[in-house]
Protein backbone atom coordinates (compact mmCIF):
# COMPACT_ATOMS: atom_id res chain seq x y z
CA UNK A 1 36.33 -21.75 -82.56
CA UNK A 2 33.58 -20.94 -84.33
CA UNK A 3 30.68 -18.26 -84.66
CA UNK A 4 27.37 -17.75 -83.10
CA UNK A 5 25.74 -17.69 -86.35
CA UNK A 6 27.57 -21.23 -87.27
CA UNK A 7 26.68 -22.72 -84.54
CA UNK A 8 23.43 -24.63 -86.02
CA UNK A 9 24.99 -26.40 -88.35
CA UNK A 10 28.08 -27.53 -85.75
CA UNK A 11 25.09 -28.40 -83.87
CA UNK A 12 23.03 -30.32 -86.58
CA UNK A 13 26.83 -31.53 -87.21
CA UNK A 14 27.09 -33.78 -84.15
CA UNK A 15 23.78 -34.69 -83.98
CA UNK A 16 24.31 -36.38 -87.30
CA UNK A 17 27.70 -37.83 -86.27
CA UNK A 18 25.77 -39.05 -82.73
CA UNK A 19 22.98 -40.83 -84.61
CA UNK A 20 24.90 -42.01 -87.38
CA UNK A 21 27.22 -43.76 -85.08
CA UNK A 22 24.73 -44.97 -82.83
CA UNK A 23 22.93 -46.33 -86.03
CA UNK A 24 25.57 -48.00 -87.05
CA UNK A 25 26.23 -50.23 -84.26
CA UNK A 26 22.93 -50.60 -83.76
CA UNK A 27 21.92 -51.86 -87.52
CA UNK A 28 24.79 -54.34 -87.82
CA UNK A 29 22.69 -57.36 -87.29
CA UNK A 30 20.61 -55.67 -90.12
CA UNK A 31 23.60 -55.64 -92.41
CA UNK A 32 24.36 -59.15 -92.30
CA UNK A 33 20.85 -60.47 -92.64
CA UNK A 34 20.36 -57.90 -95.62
CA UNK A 35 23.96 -58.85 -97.85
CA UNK A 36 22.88 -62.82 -97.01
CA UNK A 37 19.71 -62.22 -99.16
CA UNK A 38 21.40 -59.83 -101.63
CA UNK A 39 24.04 -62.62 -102.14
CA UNK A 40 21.16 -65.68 -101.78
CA UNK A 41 19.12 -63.83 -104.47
CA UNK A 42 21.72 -64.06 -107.65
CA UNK A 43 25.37 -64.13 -106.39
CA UNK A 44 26.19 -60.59 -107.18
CA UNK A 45 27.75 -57.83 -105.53
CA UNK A 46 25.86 -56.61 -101.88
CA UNK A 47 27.11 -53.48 -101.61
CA UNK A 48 26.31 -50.93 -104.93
CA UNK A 49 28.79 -47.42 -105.03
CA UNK A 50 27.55 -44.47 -106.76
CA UNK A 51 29.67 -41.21 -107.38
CA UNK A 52 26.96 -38.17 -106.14
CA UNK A 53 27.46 -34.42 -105.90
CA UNK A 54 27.64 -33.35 -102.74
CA UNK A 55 27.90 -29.27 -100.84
CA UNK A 56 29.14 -27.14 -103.02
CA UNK A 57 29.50 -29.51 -106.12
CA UNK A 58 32.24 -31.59 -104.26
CA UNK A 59 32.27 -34.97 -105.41
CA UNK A 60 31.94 -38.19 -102.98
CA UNK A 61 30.99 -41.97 -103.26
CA UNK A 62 27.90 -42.83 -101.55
CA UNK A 63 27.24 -46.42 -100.50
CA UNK A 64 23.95 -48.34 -100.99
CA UNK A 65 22.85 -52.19 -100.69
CA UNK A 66 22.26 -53.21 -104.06
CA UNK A 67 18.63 -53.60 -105.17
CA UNK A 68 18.87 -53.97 -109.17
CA UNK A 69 20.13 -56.71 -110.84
CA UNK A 70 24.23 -56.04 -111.60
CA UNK A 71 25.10 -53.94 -114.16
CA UNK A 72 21.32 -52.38 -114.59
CA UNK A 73 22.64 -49.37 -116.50
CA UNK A 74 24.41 -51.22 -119.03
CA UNK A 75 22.44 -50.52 -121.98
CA UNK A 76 20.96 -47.53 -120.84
CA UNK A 77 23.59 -45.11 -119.17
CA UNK A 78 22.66 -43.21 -116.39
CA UNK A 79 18.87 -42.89 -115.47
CA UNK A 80 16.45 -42.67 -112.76
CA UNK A 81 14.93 -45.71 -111.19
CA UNK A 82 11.26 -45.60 -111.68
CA UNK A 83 8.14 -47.39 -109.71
CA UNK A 84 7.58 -50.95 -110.66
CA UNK A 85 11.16 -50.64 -112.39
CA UNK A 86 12.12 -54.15 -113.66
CA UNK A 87 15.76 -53.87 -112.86
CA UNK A 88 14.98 -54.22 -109.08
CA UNK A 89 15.71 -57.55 -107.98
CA UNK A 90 12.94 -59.12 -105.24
CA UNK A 91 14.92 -58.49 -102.31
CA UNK A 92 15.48 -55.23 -104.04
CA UNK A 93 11.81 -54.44 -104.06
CA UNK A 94 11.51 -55.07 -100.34
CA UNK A 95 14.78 -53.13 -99.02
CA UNK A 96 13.38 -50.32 -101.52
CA UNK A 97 9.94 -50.67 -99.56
CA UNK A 98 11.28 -49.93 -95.89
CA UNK A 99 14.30 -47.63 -97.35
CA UNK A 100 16.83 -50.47 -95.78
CA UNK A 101 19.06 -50.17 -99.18
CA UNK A 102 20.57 -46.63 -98.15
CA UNK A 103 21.35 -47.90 -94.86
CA UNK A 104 25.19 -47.72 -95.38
CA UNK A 105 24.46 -44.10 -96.05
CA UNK A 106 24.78 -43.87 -92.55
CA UNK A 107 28.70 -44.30 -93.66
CA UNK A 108 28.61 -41.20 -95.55
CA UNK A 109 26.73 -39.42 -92.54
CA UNK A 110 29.31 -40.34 -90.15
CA UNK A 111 32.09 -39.14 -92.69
CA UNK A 112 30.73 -35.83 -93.35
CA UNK A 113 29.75 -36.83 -96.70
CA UNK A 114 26.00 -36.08 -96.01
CA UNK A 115 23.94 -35.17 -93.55
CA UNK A 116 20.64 -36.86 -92.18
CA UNK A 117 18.28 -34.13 -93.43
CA UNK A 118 19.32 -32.08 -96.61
CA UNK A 119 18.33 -32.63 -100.64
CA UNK A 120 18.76 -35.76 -102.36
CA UNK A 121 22.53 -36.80 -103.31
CA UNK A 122 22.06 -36.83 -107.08
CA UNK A 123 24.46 -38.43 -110.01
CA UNK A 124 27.18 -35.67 -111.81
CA UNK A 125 25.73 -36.76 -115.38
CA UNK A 126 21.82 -36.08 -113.79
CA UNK A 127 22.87 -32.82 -112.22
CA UNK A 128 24.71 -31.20 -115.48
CA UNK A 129 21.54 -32.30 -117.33
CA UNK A 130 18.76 -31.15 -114.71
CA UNK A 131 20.99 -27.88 -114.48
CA UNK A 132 20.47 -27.15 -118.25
CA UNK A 133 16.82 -27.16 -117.68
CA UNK A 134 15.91 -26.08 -114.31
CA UNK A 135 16.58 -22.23 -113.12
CA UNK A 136 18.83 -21.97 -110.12
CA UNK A 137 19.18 -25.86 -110.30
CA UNK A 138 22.66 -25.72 -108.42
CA UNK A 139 21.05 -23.27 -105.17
CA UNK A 140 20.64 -26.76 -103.77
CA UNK A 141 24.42 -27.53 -103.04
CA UNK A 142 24.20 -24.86 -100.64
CA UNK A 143 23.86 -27.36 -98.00
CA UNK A 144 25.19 -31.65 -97.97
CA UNK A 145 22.60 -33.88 -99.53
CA UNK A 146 20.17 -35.59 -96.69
CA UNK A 147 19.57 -39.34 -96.51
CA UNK A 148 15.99 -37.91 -96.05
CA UNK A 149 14.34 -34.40 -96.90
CA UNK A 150 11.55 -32.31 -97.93
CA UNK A 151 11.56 -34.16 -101.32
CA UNK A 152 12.06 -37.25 -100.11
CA UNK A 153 8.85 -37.44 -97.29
CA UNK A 154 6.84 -35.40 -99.45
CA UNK A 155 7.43 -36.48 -103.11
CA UNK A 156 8.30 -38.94 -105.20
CA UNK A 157 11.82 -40.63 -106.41
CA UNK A 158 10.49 -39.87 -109.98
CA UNK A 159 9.38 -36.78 -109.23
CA UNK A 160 10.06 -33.97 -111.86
CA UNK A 161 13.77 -32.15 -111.24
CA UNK A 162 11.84 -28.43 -110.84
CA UNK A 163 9.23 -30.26 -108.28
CA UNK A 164 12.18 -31.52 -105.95
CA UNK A 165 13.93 -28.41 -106.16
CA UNK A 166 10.77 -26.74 -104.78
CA UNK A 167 11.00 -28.82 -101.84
CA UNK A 168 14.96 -28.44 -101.94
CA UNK A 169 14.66 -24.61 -102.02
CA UNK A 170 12.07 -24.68 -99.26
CA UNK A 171 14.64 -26.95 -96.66
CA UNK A 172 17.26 -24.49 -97.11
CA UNK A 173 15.33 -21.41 -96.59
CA UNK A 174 13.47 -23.18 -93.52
CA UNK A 175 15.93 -25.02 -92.21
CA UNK A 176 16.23 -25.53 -88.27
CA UNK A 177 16.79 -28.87 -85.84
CA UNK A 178 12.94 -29.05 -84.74
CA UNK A 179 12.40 -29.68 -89.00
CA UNK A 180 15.11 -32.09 -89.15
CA UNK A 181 13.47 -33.96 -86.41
CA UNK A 182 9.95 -33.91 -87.86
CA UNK A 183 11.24 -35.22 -91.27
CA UNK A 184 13.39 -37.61 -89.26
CA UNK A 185 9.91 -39.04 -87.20
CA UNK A 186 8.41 -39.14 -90.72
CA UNK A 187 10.90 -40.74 -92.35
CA UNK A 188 10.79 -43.80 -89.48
CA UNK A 189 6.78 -44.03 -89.90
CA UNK A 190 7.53 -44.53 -93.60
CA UNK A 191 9.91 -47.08 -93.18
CA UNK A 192 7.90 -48.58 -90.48
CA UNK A 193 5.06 -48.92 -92.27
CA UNK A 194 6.88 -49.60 -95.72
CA UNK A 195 5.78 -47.30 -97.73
CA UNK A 196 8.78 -45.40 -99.43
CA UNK A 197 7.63 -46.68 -103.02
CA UNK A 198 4.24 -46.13 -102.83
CA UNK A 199 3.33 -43.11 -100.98
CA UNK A 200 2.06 -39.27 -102.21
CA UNK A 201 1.74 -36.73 -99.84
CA UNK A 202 0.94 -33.20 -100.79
CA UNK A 203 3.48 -30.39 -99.59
């Protein structure tokens, strides 16, 4: 059994495995429509695997559709996508547009993983660097990473690493289902109206 004061998150818990599941079934016309493209557009892999820290600095593999051409860190290492970034293929740019290329995230929801709402899933080589420069960088594996958050409706991907822990910071401490919900609704408008890549919205 567990505790009255655990019983939020066993509640936020199976709504994400609930929604996830649902979404799953749901999207699966999605998925094949979306790897035809990916594959149509230059023959490379569809699906794109990332290692990403998750609660409590555990480890996992998330799962994305690929939107950059294959092997897009080659030269560079490990670094953050940026807007206009010319690795993104064209059917890249659009998935990127409505947020479709984390839609086998949904995976990692349904596996505990991640949760819908909770701070970005970032890379083991980004976190060890932004945790050099950043005071109480690692406060935000307190909770699993969110497919969408604070920092993710109300900044930027390239957002600063001290800017998204602000809004990081401020889930935690606020955190409750009717906020999950409302950055859940926001989240959908975004993707409905396609605006993940070019939006700014002041916190």
């Amino acid at each position: 059994m567990f505790s009255y004061a655990e019983l939020p998150f066993v509640i936020k818990r199976i709504f994400d495995i609930i929604l996830s599941g649902n979404g799953l079934i749901v999207s699966s016309p999605l998925w094949l429509v979306f790897s035809v493209g990916i594959k149509l557009q230059d023959g490379g892999p569809v699906f794109y695997t990332q290692n990403r820290v998750g609660k409590n600095g555990k480890i996992f593999k998330v799962y994305k559709f690929r939107s950059m051409i294959s092997d897009a860190e080659k030269h560079t290492g490990p670094v953050l996508a940026t807007e206009n970034d010319p690795r993104v293929t064209k059917v890249g740019k659009i998935l990127r547009a409505i947020g479709m290329d984390e839609l086998p995230q949904l995976w990692n929801i349904f596996k505990g993983d991640m949760s819908f709402v909770g701070p970005r899933a970032e890379r083991p080589e980004l976190v060890e660097k932004f945790a050099e420069k950043v005071a109480n960088y690692r406060n935000r594996f307190t909770v699993k990473p969110g497919l969408t958050g604070v920092a993710q409706v109300y900044g930027r991907y390239d957002s600063p690493p001290n800017k998204k822990l602000h809004y990081d910071l401020f889930y935690i401490k606020n955190q409750s289902f009717l906020l999950d919900l409302k950055l859940i609704f926001i989240s959908f408008w975004i993707t409905f109206r396609g605006k993940w890549e070019s939006r700014e919205k002041k916190f």
